[in-house]
Protein backbone atom coordinates (compact mmCIF):
# COMPACT_ATOMS: atom_id res chain seq x y z
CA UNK A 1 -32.71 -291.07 93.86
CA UNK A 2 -29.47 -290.42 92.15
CA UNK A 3 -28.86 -286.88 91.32
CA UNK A 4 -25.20 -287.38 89.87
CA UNK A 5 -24.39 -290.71 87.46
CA UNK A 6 -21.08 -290.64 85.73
CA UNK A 7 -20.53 -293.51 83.39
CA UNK A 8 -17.23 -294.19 81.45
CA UNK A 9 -16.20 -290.79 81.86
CA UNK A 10 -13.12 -289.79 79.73
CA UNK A 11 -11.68 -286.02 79.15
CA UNK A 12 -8.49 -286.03 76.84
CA UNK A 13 -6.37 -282.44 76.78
CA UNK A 14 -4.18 -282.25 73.57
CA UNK A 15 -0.38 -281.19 74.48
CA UNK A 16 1.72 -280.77 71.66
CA UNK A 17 1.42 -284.33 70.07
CA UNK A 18 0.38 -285.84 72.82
CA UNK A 19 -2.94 -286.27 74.23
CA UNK A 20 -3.54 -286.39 78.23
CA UNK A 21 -5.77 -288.75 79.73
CA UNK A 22 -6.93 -286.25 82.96
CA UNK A 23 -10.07 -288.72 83.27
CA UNK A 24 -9.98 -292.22 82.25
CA UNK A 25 -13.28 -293.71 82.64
CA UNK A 26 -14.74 -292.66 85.63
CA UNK A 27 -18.00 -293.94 86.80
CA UNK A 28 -19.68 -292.55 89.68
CA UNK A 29 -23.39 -292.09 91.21
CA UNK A 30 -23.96 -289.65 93.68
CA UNK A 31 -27.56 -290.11 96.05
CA UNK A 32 -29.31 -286.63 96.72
CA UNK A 33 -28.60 -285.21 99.88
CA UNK A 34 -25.18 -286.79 99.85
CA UNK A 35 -22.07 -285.40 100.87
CA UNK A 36 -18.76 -286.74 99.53
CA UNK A 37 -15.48 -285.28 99.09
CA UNK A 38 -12.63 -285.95 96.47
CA UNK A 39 -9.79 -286.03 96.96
CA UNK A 40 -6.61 -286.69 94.96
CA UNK A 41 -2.77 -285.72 94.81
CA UNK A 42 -1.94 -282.68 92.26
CA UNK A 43 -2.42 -284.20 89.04
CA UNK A 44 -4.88 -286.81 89.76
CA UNK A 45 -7.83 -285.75 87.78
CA UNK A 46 -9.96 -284.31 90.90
CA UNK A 47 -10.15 -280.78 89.74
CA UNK A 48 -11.31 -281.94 85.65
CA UNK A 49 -13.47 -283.98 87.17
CA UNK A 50 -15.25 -281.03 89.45
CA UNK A 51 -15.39 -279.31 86.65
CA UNK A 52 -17.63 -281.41 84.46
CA UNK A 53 -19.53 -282.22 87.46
CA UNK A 54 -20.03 -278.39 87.83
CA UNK A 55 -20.69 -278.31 84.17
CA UNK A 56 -17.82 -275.92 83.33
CA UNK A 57 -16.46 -278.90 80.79
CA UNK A 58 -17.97 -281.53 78.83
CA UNK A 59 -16.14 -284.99 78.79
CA UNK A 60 -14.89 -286.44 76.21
CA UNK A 61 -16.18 -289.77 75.88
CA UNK A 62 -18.79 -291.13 78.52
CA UNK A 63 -22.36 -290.32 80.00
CA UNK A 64 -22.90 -287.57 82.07
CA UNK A 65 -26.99 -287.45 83.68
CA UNK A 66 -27.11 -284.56 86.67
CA UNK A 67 -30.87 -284.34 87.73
CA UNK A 68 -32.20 -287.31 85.27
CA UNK A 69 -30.82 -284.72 82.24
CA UNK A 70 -27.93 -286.13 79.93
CA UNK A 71 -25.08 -282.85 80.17
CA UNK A 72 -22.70 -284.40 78.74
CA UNK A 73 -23.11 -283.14 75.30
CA UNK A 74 -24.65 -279.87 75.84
CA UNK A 75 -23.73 -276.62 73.94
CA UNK A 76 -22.15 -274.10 75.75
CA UNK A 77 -25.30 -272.00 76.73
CA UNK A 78 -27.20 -274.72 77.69
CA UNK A 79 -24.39 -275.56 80.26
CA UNK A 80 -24.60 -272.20 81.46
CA UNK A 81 -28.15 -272.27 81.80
CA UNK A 82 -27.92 -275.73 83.87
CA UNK A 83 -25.26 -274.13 86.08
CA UNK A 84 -27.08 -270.99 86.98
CA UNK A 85 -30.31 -273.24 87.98
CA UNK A 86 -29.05 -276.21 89.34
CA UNK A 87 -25.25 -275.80 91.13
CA UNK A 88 -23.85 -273.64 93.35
CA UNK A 89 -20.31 -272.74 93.70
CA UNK A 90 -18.31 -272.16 96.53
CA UNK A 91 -14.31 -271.41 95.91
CA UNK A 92 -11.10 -271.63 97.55
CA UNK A 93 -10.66 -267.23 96.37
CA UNK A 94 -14.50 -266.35 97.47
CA UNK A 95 -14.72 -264.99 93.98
CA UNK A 96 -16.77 -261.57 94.96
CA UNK A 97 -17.16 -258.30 93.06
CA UNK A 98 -15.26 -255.67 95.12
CA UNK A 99 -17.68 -252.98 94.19
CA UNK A 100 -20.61 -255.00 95.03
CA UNK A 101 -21.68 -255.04 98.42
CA UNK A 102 -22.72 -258.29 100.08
CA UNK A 103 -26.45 -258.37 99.01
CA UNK A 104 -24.83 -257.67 95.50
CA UNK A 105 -23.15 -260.32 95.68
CA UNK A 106 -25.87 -262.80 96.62
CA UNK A 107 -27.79 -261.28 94.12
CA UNK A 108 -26.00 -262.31 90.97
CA UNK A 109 -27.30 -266.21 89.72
CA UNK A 110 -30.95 -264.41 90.51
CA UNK A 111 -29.90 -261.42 88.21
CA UNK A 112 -28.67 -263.98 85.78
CA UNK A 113 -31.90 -266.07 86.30
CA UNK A 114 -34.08 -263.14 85.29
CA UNK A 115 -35.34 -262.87 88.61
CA UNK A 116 -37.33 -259.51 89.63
CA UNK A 117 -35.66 -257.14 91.62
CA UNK A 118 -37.95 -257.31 94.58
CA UNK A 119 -37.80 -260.99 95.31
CA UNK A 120 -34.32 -260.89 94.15
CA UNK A 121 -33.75 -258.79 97.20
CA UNK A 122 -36.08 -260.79 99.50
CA UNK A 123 -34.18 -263.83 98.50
CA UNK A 124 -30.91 -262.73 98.90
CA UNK A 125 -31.88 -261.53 102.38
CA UNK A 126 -32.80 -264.16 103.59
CA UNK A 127 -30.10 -266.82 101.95
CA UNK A 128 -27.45 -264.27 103.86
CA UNK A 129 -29.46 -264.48 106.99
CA UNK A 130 -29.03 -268.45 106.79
CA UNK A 131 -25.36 -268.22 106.63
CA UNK A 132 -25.45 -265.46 109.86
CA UNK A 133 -24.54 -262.25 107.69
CA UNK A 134 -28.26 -260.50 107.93
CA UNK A 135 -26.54 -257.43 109.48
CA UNK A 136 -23.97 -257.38 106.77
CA UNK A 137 -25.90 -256.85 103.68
CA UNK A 138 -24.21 -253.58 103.30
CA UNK A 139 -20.89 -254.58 103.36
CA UNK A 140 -18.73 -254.84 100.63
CA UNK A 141 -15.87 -257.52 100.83
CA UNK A 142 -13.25 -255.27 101.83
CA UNK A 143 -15.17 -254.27 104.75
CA UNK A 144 -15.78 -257.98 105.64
CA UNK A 145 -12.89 -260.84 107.09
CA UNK A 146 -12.19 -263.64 105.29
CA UNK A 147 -15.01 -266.30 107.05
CA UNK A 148 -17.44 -263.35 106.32
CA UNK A 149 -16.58 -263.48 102.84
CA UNK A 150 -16.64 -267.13 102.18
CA UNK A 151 -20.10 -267.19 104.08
CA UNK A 152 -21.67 -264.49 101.61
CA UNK A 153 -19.95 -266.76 98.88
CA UNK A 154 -22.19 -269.70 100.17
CA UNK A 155 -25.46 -266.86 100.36
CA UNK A 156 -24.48 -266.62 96.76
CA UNK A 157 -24.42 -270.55 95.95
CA UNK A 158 -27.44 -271.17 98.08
CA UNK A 159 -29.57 -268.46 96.46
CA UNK A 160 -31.23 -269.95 93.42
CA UNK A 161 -31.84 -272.92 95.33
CA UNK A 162 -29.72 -275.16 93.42
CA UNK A 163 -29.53 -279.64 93.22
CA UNK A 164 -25.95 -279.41 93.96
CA UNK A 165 -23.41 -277.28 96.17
CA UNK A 166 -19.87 -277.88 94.86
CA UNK A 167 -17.39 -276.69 96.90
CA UNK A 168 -13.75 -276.45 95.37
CA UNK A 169 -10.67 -276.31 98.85
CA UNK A 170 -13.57 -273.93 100.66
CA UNK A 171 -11.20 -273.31 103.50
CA UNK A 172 -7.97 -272.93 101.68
CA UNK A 173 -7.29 -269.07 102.35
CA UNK A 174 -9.12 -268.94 106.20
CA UNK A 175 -7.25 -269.85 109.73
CA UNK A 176 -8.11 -272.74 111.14
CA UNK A 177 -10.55 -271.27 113.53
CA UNK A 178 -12.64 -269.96 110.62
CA UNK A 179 -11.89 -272.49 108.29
CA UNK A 180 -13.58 -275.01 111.30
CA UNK A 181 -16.94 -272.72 111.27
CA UNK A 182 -17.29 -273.25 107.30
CA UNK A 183 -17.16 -276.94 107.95
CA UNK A 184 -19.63 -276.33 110.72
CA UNK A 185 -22.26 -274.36 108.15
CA UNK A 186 -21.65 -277.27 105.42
CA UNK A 187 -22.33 -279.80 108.17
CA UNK A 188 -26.05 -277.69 108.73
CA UNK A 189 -26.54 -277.18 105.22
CA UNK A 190 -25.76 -281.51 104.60
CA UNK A 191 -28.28 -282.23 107.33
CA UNK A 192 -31.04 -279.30 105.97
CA UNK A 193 -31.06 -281.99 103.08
CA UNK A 194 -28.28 -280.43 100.52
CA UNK A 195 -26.32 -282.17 98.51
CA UNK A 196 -22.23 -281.15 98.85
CA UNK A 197 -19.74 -282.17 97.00
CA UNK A 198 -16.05 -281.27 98.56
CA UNK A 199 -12.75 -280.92 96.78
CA UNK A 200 -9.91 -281.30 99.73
CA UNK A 201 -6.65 -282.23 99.68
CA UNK A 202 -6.62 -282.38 103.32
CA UNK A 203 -7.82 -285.81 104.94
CA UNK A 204 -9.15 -283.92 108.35
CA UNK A 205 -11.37 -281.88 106.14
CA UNK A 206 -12.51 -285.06 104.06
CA UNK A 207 -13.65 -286.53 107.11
CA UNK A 208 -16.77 -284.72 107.59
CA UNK A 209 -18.43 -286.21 104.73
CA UNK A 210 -20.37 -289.31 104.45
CA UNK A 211 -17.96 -290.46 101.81
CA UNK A 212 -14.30 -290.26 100.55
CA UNK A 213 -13.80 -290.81 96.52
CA UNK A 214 -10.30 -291.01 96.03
CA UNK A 215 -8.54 -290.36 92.66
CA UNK A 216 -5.27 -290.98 90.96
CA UNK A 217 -4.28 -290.97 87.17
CA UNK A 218 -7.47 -290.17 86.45
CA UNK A 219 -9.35 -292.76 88.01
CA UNK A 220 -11.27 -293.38 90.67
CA UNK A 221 -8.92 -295.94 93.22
CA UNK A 222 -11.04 -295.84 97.04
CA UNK A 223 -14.77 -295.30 97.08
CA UNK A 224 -15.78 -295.15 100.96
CA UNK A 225 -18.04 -294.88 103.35
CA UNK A 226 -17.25 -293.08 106.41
């Protein structure tokens, strides 16, 4: 069953007089339980497309169905609503409240979701004991290192249970030591059934997913199968 299906995809920025083509119609399914990763050189359309895959932008011109539900043309709240309940986010900058602590943290799409405080809690728990943090609940980022953080960061994208986890250069600020036991939890979480989506520019990382979608000028130029 498909849970992404891009067709025709166009998104046109207006500079000056000009208009840039960032997307120039891009067509691409995406199976559940897949995991792919993008990749492009800097300026090749990979991060416009994540983003209206994540929802944060509508194309425009094209057809955009995530979950069997056309996105493509969806006001702004309704794209927030389909982001809190269906994708999670994992960045390159972790992206966590400094005064929250790491249970906080997880807490937030729940909080968002209207979700009751007690099985807010219980969930959170138990996302950050799937990632290995359960004895850092109390923690607060500062008091965590950097593969600590980017693990609560995944609690946090796992949490409402979402379609798709979209994962934007995951292991750009760790060593490689850490940045290897990130790959290692995305590798778990693709064979517990999740789908993943990875933005890399770095073919080593690209590697570990079932497919490689290559971009440049805004389209897509390699589709495969690893």
């Amino acid at each position: 069953m498909q849970l992404i299906d891009l067709r025709g995809v166009e998104k046109a920025y207006a500079m000056g007089d000009t208009q840039v083509r960032a997307l120039d119609g891009v067509s691409l399914a995406i199976a559940r339980g897949e995991y792919i990763a993008v990749m492009g050189p800097s300026g090749s359309g990979k991060s416009t497309l994540m983003n209206v895959v994540g929802c944060l932008d509508t194309p425009s011109a094209g057809s955009y169905r995530l979950n069997d539900q056309e996105v493509a043309r969806m006001a702004d709240d309704d794209l927030a609503a389909v982001r809190n309940r269906e994708i999670g986010f994992v960045f390159q900058t972790f992206n966590l409240l400094p005064r929250k602590d790491a249970i906080g943290n997880v807490e937030l799409p729940l909080l968002y979701a209207g979700v009751g405080r007690a099985e807010r809690q219980q969930r959170a728990r138990a996302a950050l004991g799937a990632v290995g943090l359960a004895d850092r609940a109390q923690h607060r980022p500062n008091q965590l290192s950097g593969g600590q953080r980017q693990r609560v960061a995944i609690a946090r994208a796992l949490v409402n249970r979402p379609s798709l986890l979209l994962a934007d250069e995951p292991t750009g600020n760790l060593d490689s030591r850490t940045g290897d036991e990130i790959l290692a939890l995305f590798d778990d979480l693709h064979r517990q059934g999740h789908t993943i989506v990875l933005v890399t520019h770095e073919e080593h990382l690209a590697r570990r997913a079932q497919r490689i979608v290559r971009l440049r000028d805004g389209r897509i130029v390699a589709d495969d199968r690893s």
